[in-house]
Structures are given as C-alpha cells and as structure tokens.
N, C-alpha and C. Protein backbone atom coordinates (compact mmCIF):
# COMPACT_ATOMS: atom_id res chain seq x y z
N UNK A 1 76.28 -26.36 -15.64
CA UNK A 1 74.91 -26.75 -15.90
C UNK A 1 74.61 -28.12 -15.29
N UNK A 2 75.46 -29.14 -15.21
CA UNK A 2 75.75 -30.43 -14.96
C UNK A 2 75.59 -30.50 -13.03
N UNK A 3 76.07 -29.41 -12.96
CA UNK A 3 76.17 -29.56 -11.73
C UNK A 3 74.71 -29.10 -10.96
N UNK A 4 74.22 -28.17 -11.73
CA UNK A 4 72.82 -27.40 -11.38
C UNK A 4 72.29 -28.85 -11.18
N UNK A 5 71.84 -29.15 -12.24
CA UNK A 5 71.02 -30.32 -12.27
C UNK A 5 71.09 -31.61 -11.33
N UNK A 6 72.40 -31.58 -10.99
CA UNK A 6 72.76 -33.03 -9.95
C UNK A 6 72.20 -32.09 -8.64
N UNK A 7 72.23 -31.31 -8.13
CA UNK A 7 72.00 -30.57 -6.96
C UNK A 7 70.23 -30.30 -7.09
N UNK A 8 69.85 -30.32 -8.36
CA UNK A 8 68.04 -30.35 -8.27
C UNK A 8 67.55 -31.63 -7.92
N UNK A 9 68.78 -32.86 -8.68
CA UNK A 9 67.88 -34.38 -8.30
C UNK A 9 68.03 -34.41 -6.57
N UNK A 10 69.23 -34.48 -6.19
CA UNK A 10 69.25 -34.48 -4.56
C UNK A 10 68.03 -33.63 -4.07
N UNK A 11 68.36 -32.59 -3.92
CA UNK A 11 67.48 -31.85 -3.48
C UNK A 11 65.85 -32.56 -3.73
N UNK A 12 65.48 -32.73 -4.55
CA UNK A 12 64.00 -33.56 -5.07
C UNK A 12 63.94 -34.96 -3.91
N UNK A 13 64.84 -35.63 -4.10
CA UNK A 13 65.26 -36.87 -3.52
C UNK A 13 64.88 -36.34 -2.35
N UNK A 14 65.88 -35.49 -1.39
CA UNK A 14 66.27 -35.43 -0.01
C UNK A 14 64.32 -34.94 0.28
N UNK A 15 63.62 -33.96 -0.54
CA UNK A 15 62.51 -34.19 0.21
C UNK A 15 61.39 -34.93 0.07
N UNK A 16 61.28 -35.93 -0.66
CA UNK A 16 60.57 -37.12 -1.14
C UNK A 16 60.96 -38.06 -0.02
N UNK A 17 62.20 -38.46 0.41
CA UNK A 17 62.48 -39.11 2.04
C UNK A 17 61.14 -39.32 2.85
N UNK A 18 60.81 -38.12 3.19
CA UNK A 18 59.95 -38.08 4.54
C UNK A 18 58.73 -38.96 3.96
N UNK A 19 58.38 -38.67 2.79
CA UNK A 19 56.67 -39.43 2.60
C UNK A 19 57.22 -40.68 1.97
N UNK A 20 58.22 -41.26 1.63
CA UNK A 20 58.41 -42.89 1.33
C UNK A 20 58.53 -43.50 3.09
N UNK A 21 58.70 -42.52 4.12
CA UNK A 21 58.62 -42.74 5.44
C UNK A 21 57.50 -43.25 5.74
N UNK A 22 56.85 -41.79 5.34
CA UNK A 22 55.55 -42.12 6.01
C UNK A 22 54.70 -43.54 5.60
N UNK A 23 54.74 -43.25 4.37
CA UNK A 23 54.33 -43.87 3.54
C UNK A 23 53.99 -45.49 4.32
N UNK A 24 55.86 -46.07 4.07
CA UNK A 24 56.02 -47.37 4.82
C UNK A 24 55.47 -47.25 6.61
N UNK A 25 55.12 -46.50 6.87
CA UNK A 25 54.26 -46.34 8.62
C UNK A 25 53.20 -46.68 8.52
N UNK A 26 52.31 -45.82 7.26
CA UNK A 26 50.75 -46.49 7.04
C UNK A 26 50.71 -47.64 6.39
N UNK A 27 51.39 -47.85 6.11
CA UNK A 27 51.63 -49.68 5.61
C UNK A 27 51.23 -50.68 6.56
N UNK A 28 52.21 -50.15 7.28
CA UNK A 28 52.17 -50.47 8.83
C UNK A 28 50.74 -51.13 9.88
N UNK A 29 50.37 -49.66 9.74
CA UNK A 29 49.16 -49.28 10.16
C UNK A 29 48.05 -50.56 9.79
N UNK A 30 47.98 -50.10 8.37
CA UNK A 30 47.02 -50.41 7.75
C UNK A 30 47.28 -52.32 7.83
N UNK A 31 48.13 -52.84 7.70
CA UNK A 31 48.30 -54.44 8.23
C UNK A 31 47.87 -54.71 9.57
N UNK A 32 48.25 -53.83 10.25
CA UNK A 32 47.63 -54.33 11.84
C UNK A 32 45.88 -54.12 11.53
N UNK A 33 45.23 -53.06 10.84
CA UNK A 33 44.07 -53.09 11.37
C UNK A 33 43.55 -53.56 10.00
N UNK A 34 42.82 -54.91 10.21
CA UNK A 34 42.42 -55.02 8.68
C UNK A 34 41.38 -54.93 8.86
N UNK A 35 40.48 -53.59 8.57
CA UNK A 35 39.64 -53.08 8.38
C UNK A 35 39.78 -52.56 7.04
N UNK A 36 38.36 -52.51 6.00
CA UNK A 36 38.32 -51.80 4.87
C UNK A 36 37.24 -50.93 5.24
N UNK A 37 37.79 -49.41 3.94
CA UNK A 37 36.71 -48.66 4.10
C UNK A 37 36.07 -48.96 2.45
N UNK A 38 34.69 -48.71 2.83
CA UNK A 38 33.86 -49.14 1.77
C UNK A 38 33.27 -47.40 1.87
N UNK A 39 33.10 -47.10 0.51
CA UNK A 39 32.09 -46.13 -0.19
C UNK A 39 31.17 -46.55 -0.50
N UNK A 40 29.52 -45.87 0.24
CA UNK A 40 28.32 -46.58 -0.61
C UNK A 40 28.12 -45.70 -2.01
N UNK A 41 27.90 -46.26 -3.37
CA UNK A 41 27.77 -44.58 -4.51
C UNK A 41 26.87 -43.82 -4.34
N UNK A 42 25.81 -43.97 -3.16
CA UNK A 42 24.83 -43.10 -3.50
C UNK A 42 25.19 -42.17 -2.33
N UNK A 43 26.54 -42.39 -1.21
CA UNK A 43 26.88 -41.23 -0.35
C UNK A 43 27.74 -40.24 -0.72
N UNK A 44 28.05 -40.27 -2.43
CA UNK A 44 28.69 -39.09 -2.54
C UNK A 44 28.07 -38.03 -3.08
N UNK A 45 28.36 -37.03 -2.36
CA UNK A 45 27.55 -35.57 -2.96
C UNK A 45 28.28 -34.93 -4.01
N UNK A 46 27.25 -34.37 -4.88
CA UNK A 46 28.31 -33.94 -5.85
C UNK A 46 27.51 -32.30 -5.41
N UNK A 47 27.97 -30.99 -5.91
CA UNK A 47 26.86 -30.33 -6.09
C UNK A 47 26.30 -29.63 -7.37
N UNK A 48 25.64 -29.44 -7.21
CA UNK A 48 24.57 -29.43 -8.95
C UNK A 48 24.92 -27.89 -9.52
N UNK A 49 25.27 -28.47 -11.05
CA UNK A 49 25.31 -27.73 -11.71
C UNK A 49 24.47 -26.55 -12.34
N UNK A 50 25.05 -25.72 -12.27
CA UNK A 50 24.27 -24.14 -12.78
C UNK A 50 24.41 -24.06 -13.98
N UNK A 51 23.85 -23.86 -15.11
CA UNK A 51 24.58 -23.15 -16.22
C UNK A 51 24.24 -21.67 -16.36
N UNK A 52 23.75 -21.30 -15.98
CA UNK A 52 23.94 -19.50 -15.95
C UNK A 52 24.69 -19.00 -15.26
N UNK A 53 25.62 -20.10 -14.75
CA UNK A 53 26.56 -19.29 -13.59
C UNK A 53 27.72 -18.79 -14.52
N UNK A 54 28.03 -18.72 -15.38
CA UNK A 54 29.12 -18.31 -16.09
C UNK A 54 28.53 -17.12 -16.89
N UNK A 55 27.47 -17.21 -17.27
CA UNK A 55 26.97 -15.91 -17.83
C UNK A 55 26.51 -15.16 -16.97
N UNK A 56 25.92 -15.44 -16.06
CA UNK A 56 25.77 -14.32 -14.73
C UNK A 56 27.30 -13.84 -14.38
N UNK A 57 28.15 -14.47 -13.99
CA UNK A 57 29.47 -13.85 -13.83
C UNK A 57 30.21 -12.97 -14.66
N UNK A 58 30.20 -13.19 -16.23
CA UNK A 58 30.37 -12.51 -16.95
C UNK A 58 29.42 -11.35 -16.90
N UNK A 59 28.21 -11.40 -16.96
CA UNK A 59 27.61 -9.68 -16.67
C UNK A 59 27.75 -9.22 -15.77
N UNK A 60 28.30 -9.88 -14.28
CA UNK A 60 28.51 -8.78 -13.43
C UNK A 60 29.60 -8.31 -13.54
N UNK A 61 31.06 -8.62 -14.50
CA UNK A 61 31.91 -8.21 -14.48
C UNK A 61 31.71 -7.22 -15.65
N UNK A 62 30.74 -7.49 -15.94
CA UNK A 62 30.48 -6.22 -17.23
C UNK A 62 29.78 -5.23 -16.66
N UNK A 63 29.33 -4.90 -15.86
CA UNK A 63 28.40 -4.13 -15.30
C UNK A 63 29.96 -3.18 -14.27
N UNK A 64 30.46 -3.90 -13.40
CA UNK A 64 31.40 -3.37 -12.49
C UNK A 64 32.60 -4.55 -12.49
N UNK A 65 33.70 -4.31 -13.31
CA UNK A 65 34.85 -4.88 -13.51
C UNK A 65 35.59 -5.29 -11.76
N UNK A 66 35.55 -6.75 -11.68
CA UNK A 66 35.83 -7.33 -10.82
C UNK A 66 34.46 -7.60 -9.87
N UNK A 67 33.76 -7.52 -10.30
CA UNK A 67 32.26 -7.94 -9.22
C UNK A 67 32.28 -9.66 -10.10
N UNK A 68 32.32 -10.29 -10.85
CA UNK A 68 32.43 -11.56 -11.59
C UNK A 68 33.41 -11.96 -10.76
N UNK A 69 34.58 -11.60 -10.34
CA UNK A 69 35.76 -12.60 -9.74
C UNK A 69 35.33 -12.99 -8.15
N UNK A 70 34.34 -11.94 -7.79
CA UNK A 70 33.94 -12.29 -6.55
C UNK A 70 32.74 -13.45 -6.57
N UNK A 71 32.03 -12.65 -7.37
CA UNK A 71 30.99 -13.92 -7.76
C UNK A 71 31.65 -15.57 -7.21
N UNK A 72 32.20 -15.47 -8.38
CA UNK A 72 33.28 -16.74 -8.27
C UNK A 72 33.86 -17.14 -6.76
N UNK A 73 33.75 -16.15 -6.20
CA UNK A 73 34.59 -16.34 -4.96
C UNK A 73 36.59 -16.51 -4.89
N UNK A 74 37.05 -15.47 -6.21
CA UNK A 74 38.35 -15.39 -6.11
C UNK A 74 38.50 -13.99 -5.95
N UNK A 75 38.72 -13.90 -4.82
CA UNK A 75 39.07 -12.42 -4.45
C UNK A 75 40.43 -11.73 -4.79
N UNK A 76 41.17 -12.55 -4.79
CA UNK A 76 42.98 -12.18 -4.92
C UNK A 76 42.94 -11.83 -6.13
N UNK A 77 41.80 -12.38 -7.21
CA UNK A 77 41.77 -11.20 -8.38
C UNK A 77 41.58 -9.64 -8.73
N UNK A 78 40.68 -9.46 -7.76
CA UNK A 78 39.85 -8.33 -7.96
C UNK A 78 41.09 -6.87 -7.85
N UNK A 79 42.19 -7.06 -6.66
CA UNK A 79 43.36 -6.14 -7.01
C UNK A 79 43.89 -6.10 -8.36
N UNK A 80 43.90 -7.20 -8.94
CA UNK A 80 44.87 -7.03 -9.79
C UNK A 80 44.07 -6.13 -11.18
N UNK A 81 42.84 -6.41 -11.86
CA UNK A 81 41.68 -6.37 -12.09
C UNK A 81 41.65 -4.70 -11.77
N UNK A 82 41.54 -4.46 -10.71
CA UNK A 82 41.57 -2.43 -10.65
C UNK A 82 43.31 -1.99 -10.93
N UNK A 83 43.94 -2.63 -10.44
CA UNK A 83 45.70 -2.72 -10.94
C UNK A 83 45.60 -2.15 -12.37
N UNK A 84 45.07 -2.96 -13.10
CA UNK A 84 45.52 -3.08 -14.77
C UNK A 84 44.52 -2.00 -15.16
N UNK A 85 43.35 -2.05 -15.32
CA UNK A 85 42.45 -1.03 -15.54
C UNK A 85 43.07 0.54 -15.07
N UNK A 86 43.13 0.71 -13.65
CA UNK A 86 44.11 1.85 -13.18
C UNK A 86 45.40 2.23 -13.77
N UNK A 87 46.22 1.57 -13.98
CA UNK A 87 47.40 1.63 -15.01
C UNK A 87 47.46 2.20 -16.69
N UNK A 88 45.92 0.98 -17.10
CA UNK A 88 45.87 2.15 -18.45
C UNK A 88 45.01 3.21 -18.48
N UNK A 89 44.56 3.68 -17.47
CA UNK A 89 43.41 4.81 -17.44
C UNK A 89 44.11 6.19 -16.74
N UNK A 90 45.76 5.20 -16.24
CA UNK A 90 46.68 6.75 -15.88
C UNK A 90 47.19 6.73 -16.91
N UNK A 91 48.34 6.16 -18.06
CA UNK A 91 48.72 6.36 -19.00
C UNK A 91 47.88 6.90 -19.61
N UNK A 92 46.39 6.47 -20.39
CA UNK A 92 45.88 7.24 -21.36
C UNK A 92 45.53 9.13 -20.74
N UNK A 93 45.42 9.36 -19.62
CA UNK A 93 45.35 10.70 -18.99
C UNK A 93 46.53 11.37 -19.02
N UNK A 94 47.72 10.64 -18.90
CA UNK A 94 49.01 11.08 -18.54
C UNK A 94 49.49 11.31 -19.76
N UNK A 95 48.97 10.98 -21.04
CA UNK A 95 49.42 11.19 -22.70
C UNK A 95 48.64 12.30 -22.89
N UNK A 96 47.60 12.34 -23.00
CA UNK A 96 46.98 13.16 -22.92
C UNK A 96 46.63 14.80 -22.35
N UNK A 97 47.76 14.64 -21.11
CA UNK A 97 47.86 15.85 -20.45
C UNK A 97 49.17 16.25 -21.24
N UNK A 98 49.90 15.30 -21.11
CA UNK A 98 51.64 15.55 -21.95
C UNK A 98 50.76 15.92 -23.23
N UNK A 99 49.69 15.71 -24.08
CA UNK A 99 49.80 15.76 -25.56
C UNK A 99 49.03 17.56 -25.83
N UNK A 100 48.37 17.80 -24.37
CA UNK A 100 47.64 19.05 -24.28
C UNK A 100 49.56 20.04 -24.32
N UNK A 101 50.38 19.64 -23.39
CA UNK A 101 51.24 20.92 -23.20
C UNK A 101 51.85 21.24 -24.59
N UNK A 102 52.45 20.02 -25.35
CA UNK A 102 53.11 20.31 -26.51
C UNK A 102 51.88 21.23 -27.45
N UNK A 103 50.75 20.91 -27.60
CA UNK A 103 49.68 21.24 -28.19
C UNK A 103 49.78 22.62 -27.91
N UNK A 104 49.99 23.39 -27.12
CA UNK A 104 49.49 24.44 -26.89
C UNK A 104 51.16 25.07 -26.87
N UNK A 105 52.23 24.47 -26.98
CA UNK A 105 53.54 25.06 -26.96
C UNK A 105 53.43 25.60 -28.78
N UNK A 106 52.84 24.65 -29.13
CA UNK A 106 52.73 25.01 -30.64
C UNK A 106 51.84 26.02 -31.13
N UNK A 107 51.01 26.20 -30.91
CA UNK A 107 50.09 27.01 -31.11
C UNK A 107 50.76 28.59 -30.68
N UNK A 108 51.27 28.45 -29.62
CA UNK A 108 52.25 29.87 -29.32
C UNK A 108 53.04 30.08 -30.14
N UNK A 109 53.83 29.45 -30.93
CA UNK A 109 54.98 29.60 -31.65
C UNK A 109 54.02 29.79 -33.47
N UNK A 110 53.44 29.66 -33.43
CA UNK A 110 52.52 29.73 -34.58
C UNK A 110 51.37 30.97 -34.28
N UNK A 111 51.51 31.67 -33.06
CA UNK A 111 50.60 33.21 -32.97
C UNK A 111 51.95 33.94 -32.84
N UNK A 112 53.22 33.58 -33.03
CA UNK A 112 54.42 34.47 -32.88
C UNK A 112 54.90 34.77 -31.40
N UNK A 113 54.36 34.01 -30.64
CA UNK A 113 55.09 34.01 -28.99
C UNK A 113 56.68 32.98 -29.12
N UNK A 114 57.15 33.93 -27.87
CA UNK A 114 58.61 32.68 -27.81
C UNK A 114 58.72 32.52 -26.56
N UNK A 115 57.65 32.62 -25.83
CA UNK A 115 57.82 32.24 -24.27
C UNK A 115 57.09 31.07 -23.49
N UNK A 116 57.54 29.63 -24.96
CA UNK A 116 56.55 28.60 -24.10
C UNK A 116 57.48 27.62 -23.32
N UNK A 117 57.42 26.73 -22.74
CA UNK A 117 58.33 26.05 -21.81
C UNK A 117 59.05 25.04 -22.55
N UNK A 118 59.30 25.51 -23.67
CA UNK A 118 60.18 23.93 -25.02
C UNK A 118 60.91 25.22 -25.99
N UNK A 119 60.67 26.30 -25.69
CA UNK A 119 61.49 26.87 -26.80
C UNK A 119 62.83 27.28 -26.22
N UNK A 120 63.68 27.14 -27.19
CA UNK A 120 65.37 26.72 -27.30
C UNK A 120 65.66 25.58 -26.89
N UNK A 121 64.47 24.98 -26.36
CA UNK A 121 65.10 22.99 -26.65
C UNK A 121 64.36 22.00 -27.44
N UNK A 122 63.44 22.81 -27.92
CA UNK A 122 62.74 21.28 -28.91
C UNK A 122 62.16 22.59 -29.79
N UNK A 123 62.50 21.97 -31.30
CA UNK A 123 61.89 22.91 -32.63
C UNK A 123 60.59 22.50 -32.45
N UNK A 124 60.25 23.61 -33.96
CA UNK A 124 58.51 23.26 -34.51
C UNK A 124 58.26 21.84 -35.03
N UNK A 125 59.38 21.42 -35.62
CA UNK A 125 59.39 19.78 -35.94
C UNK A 125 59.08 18.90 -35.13
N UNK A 126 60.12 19.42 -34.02
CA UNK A 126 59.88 18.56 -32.72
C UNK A 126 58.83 18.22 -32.02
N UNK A 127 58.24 19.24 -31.72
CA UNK A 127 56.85 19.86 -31.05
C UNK A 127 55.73 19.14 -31.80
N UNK A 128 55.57 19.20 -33.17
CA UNK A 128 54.65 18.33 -34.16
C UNK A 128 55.14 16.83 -33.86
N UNK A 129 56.30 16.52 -33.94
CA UNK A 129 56.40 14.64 -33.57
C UNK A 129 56.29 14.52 -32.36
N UNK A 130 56.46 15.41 -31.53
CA UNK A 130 56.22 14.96 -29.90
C UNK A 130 54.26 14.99 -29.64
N UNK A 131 53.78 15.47 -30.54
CA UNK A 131 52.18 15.48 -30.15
C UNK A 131 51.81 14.24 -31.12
N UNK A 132 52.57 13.92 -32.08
CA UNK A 132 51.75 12.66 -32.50
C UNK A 132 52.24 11.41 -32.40
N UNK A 133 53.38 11.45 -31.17
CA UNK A 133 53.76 10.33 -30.51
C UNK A 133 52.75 9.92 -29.49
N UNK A 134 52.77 11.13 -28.57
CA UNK A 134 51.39 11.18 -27.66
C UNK A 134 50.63 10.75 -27.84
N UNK A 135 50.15 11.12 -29.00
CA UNK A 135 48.22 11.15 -29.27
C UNK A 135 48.38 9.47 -29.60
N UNK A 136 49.45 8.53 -30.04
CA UNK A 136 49.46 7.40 -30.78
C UNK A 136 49.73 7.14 -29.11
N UNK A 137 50.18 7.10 -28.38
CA UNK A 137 50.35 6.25 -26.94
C UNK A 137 49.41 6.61 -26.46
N UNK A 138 48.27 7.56 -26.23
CA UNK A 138 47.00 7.61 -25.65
C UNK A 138 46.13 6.78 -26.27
N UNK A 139 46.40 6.73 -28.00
CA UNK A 139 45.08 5.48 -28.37
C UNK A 139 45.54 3.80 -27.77
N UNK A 140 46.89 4.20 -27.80
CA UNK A 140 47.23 2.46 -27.34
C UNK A 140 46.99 2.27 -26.23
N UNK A 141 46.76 3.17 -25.14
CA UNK A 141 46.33 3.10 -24.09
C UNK A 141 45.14 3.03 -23.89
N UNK A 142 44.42 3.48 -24.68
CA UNK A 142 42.68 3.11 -24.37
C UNK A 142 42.29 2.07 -24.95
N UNK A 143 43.20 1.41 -25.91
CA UNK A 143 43.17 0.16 -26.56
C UNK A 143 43.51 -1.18 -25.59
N UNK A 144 44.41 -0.64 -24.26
CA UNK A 144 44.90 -1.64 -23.78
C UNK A 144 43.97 -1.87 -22.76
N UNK A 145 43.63 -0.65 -22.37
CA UNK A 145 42.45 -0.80 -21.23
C UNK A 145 41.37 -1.40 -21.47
N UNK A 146 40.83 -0.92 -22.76
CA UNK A 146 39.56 -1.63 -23.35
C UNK A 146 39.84 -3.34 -23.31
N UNK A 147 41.24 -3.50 -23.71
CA UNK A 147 41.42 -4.85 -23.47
C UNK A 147 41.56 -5.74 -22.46
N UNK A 148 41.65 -4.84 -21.38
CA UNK A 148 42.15 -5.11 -20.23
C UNK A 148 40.36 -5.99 -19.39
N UNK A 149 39.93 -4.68 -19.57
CA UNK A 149 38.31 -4.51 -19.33
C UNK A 149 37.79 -6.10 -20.05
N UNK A 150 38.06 -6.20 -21.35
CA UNK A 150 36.97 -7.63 -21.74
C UNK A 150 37.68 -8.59 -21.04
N UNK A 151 38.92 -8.72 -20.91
CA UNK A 151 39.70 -9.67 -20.31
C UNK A 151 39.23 -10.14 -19.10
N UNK A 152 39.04 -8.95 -18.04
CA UNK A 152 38.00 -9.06 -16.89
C UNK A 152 36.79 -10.07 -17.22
N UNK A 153 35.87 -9.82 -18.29
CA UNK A 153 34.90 -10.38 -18.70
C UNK A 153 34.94 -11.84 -18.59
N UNK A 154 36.10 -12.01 -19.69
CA UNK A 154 36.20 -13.16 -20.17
C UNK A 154 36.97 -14.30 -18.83
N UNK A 155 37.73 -13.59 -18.26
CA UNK A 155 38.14 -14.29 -17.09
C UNK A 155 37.21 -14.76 -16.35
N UNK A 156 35.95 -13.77 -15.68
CA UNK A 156 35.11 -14.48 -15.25
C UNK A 156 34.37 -15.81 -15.44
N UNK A 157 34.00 -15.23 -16.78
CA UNK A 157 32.67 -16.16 -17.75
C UNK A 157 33.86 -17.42 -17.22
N UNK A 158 35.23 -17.61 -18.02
CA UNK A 158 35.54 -19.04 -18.40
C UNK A 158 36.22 -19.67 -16.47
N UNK A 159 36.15 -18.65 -15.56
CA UNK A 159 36.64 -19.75 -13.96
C UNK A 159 35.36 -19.99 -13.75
N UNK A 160 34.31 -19.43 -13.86
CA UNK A 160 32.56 -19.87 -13.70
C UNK A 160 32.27 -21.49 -13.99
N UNK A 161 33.12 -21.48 -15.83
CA UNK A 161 32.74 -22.54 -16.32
C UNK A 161 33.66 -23.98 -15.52
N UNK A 162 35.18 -23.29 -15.11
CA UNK A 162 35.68 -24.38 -14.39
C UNK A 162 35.29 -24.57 -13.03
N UNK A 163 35.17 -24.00 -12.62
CA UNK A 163 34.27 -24.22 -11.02
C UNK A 163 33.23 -25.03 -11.25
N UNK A 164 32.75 -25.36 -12.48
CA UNK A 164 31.98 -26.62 -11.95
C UNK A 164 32.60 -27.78 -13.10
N UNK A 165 33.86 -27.90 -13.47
CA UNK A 165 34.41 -29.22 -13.74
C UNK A 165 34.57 -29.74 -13.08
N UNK A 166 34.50 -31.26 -13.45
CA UNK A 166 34.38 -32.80 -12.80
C UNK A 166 35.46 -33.30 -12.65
N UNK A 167 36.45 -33.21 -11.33
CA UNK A 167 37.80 -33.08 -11.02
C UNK A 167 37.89 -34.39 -9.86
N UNK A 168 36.93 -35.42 -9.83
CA UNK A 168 36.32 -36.22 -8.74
C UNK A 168 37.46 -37.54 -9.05
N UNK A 169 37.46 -38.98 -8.20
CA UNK A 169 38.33 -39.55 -8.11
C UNK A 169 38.17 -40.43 -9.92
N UNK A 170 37.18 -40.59 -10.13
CA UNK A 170 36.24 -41.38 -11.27
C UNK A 170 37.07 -40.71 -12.61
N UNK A 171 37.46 -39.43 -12.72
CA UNK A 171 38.34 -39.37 -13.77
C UNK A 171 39.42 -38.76 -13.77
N UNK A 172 40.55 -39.47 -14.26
CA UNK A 172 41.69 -38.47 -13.46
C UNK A 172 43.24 -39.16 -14.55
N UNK A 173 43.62 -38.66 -14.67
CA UNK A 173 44.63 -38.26 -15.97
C UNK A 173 46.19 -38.04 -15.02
N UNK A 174 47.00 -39.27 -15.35
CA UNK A 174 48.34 -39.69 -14.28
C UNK A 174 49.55 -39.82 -15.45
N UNK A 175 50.39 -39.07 -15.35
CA UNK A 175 51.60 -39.69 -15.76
C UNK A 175 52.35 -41.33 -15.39
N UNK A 176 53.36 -41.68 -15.98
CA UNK A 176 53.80 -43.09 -15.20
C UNK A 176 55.01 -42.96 -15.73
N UNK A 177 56.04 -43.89 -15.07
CA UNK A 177 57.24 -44.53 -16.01
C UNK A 177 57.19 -45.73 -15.73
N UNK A 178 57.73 -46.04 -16.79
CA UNK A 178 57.80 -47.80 -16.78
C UNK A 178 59.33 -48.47 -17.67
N UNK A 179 59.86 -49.22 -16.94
CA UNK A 179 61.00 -49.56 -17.38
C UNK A 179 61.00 -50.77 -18.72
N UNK A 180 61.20 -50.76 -19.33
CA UNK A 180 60.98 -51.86 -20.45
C UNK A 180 62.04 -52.70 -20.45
N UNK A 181 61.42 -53.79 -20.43
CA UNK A 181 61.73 -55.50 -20.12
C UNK A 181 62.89 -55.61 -21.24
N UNK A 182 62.56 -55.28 -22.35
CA UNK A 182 63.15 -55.60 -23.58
C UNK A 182 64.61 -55.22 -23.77
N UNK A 183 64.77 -53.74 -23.58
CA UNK A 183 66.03 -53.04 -23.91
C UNK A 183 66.47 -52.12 -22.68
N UNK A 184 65.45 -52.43 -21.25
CA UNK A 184 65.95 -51.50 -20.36
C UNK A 184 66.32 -50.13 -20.29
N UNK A 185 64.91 -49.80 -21.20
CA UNK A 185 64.98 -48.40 -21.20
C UNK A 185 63.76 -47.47 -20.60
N UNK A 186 64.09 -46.71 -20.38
CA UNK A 186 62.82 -46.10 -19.55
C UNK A 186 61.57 -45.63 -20.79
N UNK A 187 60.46 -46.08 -20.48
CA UNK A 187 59.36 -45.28 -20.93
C UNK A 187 58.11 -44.62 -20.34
N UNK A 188 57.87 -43.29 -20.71
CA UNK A 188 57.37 -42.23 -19.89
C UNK A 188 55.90 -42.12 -20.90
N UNK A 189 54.95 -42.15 -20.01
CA UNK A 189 53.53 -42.22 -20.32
C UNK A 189 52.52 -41.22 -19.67
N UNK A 190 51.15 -41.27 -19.89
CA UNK A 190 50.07 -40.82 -19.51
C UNK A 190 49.00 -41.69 -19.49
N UNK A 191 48.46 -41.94 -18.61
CA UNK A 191 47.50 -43.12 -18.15
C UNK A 191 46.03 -42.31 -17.81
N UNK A 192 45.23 -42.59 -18.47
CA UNK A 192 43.56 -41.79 -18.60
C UNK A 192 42.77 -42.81 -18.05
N UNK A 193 42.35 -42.84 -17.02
CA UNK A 193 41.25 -43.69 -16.49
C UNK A 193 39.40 -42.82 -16.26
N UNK A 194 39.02 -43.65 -16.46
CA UNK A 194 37.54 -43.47 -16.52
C UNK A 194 36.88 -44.53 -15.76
N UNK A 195 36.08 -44.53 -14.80
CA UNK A 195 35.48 -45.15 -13.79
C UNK A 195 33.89 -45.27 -13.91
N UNK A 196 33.49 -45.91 -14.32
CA UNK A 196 31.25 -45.73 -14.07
C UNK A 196 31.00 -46.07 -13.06
C-alpha cells in the first residue's frame, strides 16, 4: 500500500515539473515587459439571465425525454437518456412476455393438457411462483422506467439552473496549505473570496 502511494506522489510531482517550468519562463517574460493589463468593469460581458430557462427545459423533456438535454446544449446526454428508458421498457416487455408463457403453461395443466413446454421440469407450484416472480419484475420495471423518465426531467430543469451560475473570477472558493510557525505542522484550509 506504502508503496502505491510513494509511486502516486512521484508520479504527481514528475508532472507538475513542466508548469513550475513554465511558470518560472513567464516570470521571465513578464519582468522584461513591464506592461500591465488593466480591466475596465464595464468591459465585461456577462450574459443575462433567463429564468424560464429551467422550466422550459424541464417541459421539453417532459413532452419528449431528452429534447431538455439538448435544450441545454448537452448532447452526450441524450444517448444515455434513450439507453436507460430503452433498457426498462425491454425488461418490463421481456417479463411480461416470459409472464404470458408460464401463464398459459398453467392454464393447460388446469384444462387437463400435458403438452406444454415446462411439463416434467417445473410443477404446478412452480409455474404459480414463476408467474408471480414475473409479474413482480415487470412492476419493478415500469417503476424503474417511470423513474428513469422524471429523472430525465429533473436533470434538465436543475443543468438549466446551473448554466446560468456565477462561476466568474469575483467569486471563487480555493483550497490552501499553510505551514504553521508555531509547531511546524501543516494546516489545510479553504479560502472564500468575494470581490465587488
């Protein structure tokens, strides 16, 4: 385990190298040309907030599951989104077709036939717990889909709402370490700045 870990710090180290490189180059740079860049505040654009954009996204994903992720403009969702939906809409069919054969194996054996495709390997017992295993994995399956489906919803509505968080230089949330003077021990922080 000891060893894992000494081979993650190197490794971390060996590629952190190149940008303490660079780093000291624009140092460099930046001493030869003493030029500053100045921001005026009124040249930054922000762009303006919608608030129906999250509820518009959410109804189009309610209307046609994955039309909201496009909205949004995340497309790499929208596979996954017919993926999951498709998955429980074959299981709940695929229980369902399995829950029709036992269904009807029984029903033969109960009009006095012995020529259905389970007799001499699964009893009348059997045949009764094998249809209400089924019928219980077809509801969980339309349960999962149904869940699957608001999930769509709800995915939309709430990347709507982050697509327009305020992610700008003015507020911004930094870890730190800092070595302490006192006992020379490391202490590990979070530093929250706020800018007007």
């Amino acid at each position: 385990m000891l060893n894992r870990f000494a081979i993650a710090i190197v490794f971390m180290l060996f590629c952190s190298l190149p940008s303490f490189a660079q780093d000291g180059k624009e140092n460099k740079k930046q001493k030869e040309s003493n030029e500053e860049l100045v921001v005026e505040s009124g040249t930054v654009v922000t762009d303006p907030i919608d608030p129906l954009a999250p509820s518009r996204a959410a109804f189009y994903s309610a209307v046609i599951p994955g039309l909201g992720q496009a909205y949004n403009k995340k497309y790499w969702k929208i596979p996954i989104v017919y993926a999951a939906l498709g998955a429980g809409l074959y299981f709940y069919f695929d229980n369902g077709n399995e829950y029709d054969r036992y269904r009807d194996a029984y029903k033969r054996r109960l009009a006095g036939f012995t020529d259905d495709e389970f007799f001499g390997t699964i009893t009348d017992s059997g045949l009764i717990e094998a249809q209400k295993t089924l019928q219980r994995n077809q509801e969980i399956s339309l349960l999962v889909t149904i869940g699957i489906y608001v999930l769509n919803i709800i995915d939309a509505n709430v990347d709507a709402h982050l697509l327009q968080f305020n992610v700008d230089d003015n507020l911004s949330f930094k870890p730190h370490y800092k070595i302490n003077d006192f006992d020379k021990s490391g202490d590990l922080g979070l530093t929250f700045n706020f800018k007007f």
